[in-house]
N, C-alpha and C. Protein backbone atom coordinates (compact mmCIF):
# COMPACT_ATOMS: atom_id res chain seq x y z
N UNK A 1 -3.01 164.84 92.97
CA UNK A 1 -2.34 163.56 92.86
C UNK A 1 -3.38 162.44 92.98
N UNK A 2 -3.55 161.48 92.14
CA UNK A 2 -4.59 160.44 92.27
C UNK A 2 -3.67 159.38 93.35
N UNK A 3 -5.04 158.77 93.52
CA UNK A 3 -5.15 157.93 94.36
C UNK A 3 -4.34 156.11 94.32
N UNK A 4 -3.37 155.97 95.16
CA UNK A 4 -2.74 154.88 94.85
C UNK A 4 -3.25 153.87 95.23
N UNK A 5 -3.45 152.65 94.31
CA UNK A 5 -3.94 151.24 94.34
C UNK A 5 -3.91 150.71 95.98
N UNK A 6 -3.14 151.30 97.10
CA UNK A 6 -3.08 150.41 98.51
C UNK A 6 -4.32 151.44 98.98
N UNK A 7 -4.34 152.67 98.55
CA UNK A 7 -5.43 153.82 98.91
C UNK A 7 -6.76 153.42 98.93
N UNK A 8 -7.22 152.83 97.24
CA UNK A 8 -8.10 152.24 96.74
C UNK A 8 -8.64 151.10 97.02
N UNK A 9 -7.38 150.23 97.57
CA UNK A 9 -7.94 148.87 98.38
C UNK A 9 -8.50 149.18 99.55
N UNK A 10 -8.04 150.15 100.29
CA UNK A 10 -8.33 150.18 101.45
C UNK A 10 -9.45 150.94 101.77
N UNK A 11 -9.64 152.08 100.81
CA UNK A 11 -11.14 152.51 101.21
C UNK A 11 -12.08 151.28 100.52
N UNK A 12 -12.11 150.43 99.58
CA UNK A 12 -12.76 149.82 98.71
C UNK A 12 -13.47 148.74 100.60
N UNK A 13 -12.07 148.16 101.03
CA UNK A 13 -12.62 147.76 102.17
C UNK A 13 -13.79 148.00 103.35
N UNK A 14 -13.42 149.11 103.47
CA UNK A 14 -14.34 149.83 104.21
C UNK A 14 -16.23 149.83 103.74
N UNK A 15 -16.12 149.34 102.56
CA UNK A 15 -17.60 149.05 102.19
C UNK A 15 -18.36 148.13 102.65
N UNK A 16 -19.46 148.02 102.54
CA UNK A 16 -20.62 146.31 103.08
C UNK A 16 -20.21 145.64 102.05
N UNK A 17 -20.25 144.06 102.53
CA UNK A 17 -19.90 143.32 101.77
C UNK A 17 -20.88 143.49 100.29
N UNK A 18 -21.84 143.77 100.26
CA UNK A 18 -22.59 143.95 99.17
C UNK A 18 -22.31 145.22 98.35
N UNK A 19 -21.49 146.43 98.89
CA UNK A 19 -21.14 147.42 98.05
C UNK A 19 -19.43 146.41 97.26
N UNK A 20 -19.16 146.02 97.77
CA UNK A 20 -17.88 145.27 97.48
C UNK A 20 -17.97 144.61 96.36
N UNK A 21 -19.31 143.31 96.53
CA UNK A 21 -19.54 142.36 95.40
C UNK A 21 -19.86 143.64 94.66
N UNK A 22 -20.91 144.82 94.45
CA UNK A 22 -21.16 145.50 93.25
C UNK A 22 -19.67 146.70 92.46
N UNK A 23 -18.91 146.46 93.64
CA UNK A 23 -17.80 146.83 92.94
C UNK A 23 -16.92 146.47 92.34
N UNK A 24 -16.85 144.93 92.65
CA UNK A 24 -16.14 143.36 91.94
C UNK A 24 -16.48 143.61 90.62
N UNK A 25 -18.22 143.61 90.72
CA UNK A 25 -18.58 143.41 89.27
C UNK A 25 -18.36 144.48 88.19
N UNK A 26 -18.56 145.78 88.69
CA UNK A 26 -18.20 147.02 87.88
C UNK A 26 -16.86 146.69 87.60
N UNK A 27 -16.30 146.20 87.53
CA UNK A 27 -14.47 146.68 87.68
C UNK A 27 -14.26 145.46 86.62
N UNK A 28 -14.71 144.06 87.26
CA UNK A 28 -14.59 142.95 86.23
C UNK A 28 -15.48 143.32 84.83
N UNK A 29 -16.44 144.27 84.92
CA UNK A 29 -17.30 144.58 83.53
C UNK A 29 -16.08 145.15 83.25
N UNK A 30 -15.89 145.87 83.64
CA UNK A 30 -14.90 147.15 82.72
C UNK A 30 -13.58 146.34 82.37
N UNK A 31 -13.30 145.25 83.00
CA UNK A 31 -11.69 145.15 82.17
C UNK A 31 -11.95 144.03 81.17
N UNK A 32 -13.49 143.40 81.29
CA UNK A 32 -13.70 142.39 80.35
C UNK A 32 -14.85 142.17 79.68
N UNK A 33 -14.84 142.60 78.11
CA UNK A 33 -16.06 142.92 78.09
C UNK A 33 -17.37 142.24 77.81
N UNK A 34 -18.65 142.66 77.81
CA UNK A 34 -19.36 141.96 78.35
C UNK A 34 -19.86 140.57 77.29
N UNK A 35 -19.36 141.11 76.00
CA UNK A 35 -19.41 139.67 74.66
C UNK A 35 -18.65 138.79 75.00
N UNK A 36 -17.33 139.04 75.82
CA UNK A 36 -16.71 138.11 75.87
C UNK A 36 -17.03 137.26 76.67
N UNK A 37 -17.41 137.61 77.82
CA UNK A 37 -17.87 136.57 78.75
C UNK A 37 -19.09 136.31 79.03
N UNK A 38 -19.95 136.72 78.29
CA UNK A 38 -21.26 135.75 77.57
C UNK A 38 -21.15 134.51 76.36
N UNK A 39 -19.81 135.18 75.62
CA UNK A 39 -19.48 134.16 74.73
C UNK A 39 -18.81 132.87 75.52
N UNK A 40 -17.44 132.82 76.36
CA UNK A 40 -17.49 132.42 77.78
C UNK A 40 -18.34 131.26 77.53
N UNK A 41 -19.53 131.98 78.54
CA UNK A 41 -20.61 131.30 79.19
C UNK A 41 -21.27 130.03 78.63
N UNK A 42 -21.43 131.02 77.43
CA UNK A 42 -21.83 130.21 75.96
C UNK A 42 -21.12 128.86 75.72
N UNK A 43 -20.08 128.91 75.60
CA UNK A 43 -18.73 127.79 75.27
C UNK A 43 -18.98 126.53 76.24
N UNK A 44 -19.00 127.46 78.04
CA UNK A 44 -18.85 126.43 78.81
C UNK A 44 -20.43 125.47 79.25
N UNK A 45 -21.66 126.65 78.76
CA UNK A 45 -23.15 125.46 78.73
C UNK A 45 -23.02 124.75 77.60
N UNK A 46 -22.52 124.85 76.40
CA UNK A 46 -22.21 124.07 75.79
C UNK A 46 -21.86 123.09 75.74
N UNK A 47 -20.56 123.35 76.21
CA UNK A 47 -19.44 121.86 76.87
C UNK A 47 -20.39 121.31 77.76
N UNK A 48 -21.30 121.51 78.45
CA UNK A 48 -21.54 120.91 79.65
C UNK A 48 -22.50 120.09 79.15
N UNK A 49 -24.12 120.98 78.69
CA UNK A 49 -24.83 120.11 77.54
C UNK A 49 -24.25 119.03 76.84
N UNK A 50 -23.07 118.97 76.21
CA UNK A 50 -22.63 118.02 74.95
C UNK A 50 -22.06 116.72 76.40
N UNK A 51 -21.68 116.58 77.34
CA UNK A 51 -20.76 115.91 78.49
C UNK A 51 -22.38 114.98 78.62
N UNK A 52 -23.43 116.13 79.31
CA UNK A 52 -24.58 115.54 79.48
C UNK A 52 -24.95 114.66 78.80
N UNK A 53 -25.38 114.85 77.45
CA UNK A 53 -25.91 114.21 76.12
C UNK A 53 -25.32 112.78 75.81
N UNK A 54 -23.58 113.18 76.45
CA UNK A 54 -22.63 112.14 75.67
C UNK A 54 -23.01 110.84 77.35
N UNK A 55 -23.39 111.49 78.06
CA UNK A 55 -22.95 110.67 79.70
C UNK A 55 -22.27 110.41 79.93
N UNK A 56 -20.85 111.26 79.51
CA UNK A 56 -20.03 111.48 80.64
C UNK A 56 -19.39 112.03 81.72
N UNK A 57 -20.58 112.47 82.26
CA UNK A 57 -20.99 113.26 83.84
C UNK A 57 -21.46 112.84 84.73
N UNK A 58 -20.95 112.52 86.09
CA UNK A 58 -22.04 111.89 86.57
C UNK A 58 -22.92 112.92 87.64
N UNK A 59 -23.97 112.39 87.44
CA UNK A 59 -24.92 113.44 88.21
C UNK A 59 -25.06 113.26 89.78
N UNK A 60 -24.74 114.46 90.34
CA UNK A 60 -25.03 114.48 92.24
C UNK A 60 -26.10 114.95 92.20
N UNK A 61 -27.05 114.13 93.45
CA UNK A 61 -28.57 114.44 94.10
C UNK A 61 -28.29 115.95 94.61
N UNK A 62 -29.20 116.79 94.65
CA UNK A 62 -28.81 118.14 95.27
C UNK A 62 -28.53 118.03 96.77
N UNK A 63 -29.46 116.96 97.45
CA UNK A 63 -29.30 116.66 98.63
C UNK A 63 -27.85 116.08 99.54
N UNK A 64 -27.50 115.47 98.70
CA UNK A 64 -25.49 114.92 98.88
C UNK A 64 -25.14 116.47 98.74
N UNK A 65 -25.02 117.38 97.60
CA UNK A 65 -24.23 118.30 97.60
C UNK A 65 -24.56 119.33 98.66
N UNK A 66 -25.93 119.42 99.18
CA UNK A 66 -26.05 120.78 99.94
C UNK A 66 -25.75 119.83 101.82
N UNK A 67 -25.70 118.31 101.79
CA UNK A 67 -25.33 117.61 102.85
C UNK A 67 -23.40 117.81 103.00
N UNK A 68 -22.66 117.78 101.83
CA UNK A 68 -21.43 117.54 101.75
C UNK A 68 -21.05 119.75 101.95
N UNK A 69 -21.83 120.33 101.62
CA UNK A 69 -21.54 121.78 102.04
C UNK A 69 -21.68 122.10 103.67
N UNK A 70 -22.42 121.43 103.71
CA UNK A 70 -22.99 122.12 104.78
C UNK A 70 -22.19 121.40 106.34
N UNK A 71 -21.69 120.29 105.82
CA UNK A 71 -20.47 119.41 106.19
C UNK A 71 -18.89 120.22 106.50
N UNK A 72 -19.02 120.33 105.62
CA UNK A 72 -17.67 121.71 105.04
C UNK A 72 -17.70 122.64 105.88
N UNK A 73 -18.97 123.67 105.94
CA UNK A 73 -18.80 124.93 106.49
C UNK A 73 -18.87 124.25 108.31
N UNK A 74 -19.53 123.63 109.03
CA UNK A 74 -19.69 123.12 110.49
C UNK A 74 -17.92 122.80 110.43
N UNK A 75 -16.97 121.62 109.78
CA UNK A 75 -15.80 121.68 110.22
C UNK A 75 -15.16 123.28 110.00
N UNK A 76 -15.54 124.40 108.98
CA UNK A 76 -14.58 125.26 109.07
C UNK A 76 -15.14 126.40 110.24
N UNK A 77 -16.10 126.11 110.71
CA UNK A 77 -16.38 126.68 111.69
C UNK A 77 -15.73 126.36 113.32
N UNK A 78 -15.35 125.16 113.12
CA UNK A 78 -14.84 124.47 114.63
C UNK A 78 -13.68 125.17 114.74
């Protein structure tokens, strides 16, 4: 008798978080394949390039964004 999906979650749990992410990704390869979401990828540097080009993006200093994260994680830590 194979193994039922609450079976599968639950040993899947039992892994390091890093066997987990490499099992995310095997599983998301397999149900989607890999043209598609390079094509994807493709579409959305695109869009992003053309936003750039056009200026209508506005650009954050890396320093605000890794100040406004790091902001984030100290309150979800309290």
């Amino acid at each position: 008798m194979p193994l039922t999906f609450e079976q599968i979650k639950a040993e899947a749990m039992k892994l390091s978080p890093e066997e987990r992410a490499d099992l995310a990704d095997l599983l998301w390869v397999s149900a989607c394949p890999r043209e598609e979401v390079e094509a994807a990828w493709d579409a959305e540097i695109a869009r992003r390039v053309a936003e750039m080009d056009a200026g209508t993006v506005e650009f954050i200093p890396s320093e605000l964004v890794m100040a406004e994260i790091r902001e984030k994680i100290r309150k979800a830590g309290e």
